[in-house]
Protein backbone atom coordinates (compact mmCIF):
# COMPACT_ATOMS: atom_id res chain seq x y z
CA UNK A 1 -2.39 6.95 -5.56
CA UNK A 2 -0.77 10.42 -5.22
CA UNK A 3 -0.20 12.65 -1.95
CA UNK A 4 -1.63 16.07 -2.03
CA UNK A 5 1.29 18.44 -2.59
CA UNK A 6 0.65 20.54 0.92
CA UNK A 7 0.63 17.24 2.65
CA UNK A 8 -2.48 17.69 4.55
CA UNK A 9 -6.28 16.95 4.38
CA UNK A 10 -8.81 19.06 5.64
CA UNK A 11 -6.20 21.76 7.49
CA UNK A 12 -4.99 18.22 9.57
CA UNK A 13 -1.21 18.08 9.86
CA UNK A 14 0.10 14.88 9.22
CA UNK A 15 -2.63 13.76 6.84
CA UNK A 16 -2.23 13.27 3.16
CA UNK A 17 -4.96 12.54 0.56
CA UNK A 18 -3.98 9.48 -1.86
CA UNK A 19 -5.50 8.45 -4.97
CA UNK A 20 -7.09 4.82 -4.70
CA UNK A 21 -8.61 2.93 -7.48
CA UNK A 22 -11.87 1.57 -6.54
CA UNK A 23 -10.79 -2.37 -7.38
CA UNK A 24 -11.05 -5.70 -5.65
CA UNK A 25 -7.26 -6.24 -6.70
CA UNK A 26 -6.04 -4.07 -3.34
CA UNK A 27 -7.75 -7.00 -0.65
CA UNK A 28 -5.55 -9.62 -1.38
CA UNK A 29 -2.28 -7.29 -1.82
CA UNK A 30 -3.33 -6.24 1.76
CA UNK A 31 -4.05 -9.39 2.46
CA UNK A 32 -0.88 -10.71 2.23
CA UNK A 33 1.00 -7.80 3.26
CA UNK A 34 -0.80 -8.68 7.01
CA UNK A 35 0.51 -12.22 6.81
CA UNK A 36 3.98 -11.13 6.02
CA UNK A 37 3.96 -8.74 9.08
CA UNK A 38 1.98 -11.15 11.53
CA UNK A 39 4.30 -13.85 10.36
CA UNK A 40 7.38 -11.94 11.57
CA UNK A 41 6.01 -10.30 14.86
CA UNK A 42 4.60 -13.61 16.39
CA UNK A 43 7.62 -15.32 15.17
CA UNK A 44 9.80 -12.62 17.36
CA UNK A 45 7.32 -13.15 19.67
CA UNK A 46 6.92 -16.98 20.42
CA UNK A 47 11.15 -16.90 21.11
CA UNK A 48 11.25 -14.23 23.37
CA UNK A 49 11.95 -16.91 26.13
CA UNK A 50 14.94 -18.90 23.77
CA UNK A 51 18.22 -18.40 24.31
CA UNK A 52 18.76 -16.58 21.13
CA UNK A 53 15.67 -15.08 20.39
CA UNK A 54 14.57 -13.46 17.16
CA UNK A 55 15.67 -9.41 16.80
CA UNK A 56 14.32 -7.76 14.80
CA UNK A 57 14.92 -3.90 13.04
CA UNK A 58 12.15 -1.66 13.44
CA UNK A 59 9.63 -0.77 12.54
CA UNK A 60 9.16 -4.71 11.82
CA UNK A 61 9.60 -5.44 15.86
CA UNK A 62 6.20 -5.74 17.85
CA UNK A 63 2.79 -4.88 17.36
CA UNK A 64 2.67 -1.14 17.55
CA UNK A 65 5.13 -0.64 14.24
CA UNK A 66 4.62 -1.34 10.45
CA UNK A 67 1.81 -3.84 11.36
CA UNK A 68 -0.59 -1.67 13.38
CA UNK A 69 0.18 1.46 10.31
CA UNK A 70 -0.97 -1.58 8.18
CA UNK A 71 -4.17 -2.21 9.70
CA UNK A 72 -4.99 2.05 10.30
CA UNK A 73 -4.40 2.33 6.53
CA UNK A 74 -6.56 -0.87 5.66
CA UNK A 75 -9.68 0.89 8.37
CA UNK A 76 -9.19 3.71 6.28
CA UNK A 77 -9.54 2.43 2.91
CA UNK A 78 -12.81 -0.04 4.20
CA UNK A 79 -14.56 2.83 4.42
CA UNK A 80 -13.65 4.96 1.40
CA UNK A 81 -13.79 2.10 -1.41
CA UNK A 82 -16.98 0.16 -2.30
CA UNK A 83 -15.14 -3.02 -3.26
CA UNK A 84 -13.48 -3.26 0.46
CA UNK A 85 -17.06 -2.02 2.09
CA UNK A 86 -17.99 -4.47 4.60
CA UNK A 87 -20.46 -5.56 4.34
CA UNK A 88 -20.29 -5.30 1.16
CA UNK A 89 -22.03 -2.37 -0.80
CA UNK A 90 -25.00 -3.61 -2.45
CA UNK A 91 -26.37 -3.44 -5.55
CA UNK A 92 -23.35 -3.78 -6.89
CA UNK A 93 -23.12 -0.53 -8.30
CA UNK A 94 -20.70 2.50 -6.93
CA UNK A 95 -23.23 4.59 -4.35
CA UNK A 96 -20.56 7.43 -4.59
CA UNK A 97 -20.01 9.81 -7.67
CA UNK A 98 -19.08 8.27 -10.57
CA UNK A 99 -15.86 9.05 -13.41
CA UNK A 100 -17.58 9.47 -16.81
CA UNK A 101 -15.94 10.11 -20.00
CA UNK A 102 -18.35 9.95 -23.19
CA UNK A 103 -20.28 6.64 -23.10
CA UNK A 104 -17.45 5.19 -20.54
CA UNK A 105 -17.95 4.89 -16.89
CA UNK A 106 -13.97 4.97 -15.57
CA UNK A 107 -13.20 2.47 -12.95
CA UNK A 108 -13.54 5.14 -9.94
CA UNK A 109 -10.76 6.64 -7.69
CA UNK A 110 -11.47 7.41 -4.55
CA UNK A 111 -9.60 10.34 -2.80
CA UNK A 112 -8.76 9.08 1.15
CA UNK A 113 -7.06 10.62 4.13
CA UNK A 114 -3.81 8.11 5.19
CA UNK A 115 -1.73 9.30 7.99
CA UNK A 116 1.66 10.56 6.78
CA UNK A 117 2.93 8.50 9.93
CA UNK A 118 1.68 5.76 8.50
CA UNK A 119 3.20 5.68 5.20
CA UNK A 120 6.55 6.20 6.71
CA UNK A 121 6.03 3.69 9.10
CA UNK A 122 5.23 1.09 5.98
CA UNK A 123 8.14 2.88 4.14
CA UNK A 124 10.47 2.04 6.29
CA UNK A 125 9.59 -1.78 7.17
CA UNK A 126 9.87 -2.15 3.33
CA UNK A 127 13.88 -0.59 3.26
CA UNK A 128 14.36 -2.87 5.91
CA UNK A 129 13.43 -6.09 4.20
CA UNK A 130 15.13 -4.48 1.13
CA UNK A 131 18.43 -4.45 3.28
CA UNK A 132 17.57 -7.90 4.69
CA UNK A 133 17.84 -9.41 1.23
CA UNK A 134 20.78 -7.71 0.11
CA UNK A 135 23.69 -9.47 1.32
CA UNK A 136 26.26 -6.80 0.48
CA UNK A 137 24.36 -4.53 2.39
CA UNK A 138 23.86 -6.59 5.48
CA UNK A 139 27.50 -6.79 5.97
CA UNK A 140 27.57 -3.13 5.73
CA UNK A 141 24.83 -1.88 8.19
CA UNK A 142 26.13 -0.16 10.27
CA UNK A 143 26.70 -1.91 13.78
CA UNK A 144 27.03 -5.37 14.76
CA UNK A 145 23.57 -4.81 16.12
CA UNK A 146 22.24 -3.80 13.22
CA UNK A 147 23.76 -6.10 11.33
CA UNK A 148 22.47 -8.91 13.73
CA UNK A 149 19.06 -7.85 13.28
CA UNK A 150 19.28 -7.80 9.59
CA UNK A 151 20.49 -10.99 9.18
CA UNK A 152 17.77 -12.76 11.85
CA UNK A 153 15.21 -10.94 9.49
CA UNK A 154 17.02 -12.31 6.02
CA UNK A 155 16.87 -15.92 7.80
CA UNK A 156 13.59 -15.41 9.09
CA UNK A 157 11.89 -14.50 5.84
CA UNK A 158 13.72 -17.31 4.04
CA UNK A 159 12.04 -19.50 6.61
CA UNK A 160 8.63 -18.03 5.57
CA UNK A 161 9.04 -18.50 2.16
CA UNK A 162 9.80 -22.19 2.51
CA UNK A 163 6.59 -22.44 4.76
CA UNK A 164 4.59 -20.99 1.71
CA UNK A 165 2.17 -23.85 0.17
CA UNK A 166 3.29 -22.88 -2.89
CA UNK A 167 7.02 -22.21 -4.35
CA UNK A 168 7.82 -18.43 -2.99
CA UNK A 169 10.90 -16.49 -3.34
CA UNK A 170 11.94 -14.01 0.31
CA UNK A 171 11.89 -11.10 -2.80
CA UNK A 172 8.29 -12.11 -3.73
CA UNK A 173 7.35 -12.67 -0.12
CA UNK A 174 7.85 -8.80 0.37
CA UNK A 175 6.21 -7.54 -3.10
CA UNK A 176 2.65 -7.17 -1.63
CA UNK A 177 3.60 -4.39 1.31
CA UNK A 178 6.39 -2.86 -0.99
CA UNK A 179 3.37 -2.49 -3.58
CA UNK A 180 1.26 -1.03 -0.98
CA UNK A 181 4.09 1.30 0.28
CA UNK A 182 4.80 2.58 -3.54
CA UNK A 183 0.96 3.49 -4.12
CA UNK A 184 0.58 5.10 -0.95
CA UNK A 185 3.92 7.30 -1.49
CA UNK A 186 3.52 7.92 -5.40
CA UNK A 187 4.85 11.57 -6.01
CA UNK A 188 2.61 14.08 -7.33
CA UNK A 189 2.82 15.02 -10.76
CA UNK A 190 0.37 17.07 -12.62
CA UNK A 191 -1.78 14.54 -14.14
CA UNK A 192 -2.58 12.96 -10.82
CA UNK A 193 -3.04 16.51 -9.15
CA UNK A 194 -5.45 16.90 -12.01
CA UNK A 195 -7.16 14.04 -10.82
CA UNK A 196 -6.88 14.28 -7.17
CA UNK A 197 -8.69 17.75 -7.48
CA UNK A 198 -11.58 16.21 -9.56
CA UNK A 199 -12.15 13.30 -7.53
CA UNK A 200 -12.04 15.14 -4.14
CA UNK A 201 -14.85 17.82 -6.22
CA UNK A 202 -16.63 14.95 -7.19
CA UNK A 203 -16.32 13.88 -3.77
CA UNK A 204 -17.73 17.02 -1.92
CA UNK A 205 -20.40 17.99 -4.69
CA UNK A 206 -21.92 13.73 -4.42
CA UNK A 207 -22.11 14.39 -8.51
CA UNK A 208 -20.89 12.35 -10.96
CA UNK A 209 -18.06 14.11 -13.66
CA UNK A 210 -17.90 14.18 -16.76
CA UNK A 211 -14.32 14.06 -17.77
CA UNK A 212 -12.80 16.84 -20.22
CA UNK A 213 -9.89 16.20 -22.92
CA UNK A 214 -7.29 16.81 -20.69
CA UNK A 215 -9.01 15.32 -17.54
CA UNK A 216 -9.39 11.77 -19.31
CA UNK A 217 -5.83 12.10 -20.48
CA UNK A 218 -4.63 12.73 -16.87
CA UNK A 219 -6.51 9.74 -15.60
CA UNK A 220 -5.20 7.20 -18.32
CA UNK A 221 -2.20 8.19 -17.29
CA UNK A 222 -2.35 8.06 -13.61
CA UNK A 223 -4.08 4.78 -13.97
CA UNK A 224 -1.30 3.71 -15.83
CA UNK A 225 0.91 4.15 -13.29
CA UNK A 226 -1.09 2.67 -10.47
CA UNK A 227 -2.11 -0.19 -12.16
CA UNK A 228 1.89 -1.32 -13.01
CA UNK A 229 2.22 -1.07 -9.53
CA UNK A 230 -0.71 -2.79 -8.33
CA UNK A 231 -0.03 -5.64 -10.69
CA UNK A 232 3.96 -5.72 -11.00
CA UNK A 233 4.39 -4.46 -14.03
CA UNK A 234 2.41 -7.68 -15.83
CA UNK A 235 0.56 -6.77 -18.75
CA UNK A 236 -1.74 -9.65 -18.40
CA UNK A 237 -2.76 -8.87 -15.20
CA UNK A 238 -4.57 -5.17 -14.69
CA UNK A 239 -7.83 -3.75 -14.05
CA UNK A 240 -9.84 -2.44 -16.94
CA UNK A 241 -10.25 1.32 -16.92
């Protein structure tokens, strides 16, 4: 994913278009990016009455922060990509334009409107759980308050991850959103403005493209780059395109 260099879509402040490959492989990131977030607001929640409740920084706290950007962006995406349609779009084949490049068909990006809002909001819950699990840090936020908030968050997730049914580290507990925050803030470059131009052509036209040269070579690369992220780097692990 990319943002459009003006940082708008359609002449609306505070939008920005983003690149998003059309794969099954973003559900369960998102997926477990909600249970993360759900995980720590009840948890604040449900000890609101205690003596020493939980505290948490923003934009982690309550219902209204990181968690509700979460579920805007995931509304947003539902309705852009055919493998998060629901229901489901059926056949199986893309009913939007399609990425061609000789005999290939591309695995399709899909050009979608997030709220800039948004991916700050998601930005900054994920340099908050970076600071949580960075002891060195903790001790230097920079209040005892924020240092008390940090630390109920580095105790909380640890209690998470020892909840998980499987072995879980707090550092892999907090991979999913940080993913999701990285593909939704990936600086422009020129390949992917390339790209973002041709899908949102493709886009307005309803044609499919046939790639050029130096269009295919922009979308290996951008693809590239989105895939390591979606996947973690893991060579075994990545969506054919």
């Amino acid at each position: 994913m990319t943002t459009e260099q003006t940082g708008q879509a359609d002449g609306t402040a505070g939008t920005d278009w983003v690149l998003v490959p059309d794969v099954d492989e973003l559900r369960p990131i998102f997926e477990h990016a909600e249970e993360l977030l759900l995980a720590l607001v009840v948890t604040e929640e449900d000890s609101a009455e205690d003596p020493e409740p939980w505290v948490l920084p923003a934009p982690l706290t309550g219902r209204d922060g990181a968690l509700a950007a979460l579920y805007r962006v995931w509304e947003v995406l539902r309705g852009a990509v055919d493998e998060l349609a629901l229901p489901r779009i059926e056949p199986d084949a893309s009913t939007r334009p399609r990425l061609l490049s000789g005999s290939r068909e591309r695995v399709p990006f899909r050009a979608v409107p997030i709220a800039t809002a948004d991916r700050e909001l998601l930005a900054a819950a994920v340099a908050q759980l970076e600071l949580a699990l960075t002891p060195s840090k903790r001790r230097g936020a920079g209040n005892p308050w924020d240092g008390k908030r940090l630390s109920d968050l580095a105790e909380l997730l640890e209690q998470i991850a020892d909840g998980e049914p499987k072995p879980t580290t707090e550092a892999e507990l907090i991979q999913p959103l940080t993913r999701i925050s990285r593909l939704l803030s990936l600086p422009p470059d020129d390949d992917t403005t390339v790209l973002l131009d041709v899908v949102r052509t493709s886009a307005a036209t309803g044609a499919d493209v046939e790639l050029t040269s130096a269009q295919t070579t922009a979308y290996g690369k951008t693809a590239t780059k989105v895939n390591t992220i979606l996947t973690g780097g893991d060579p075994l692990a990545r969506w054919v395109y």
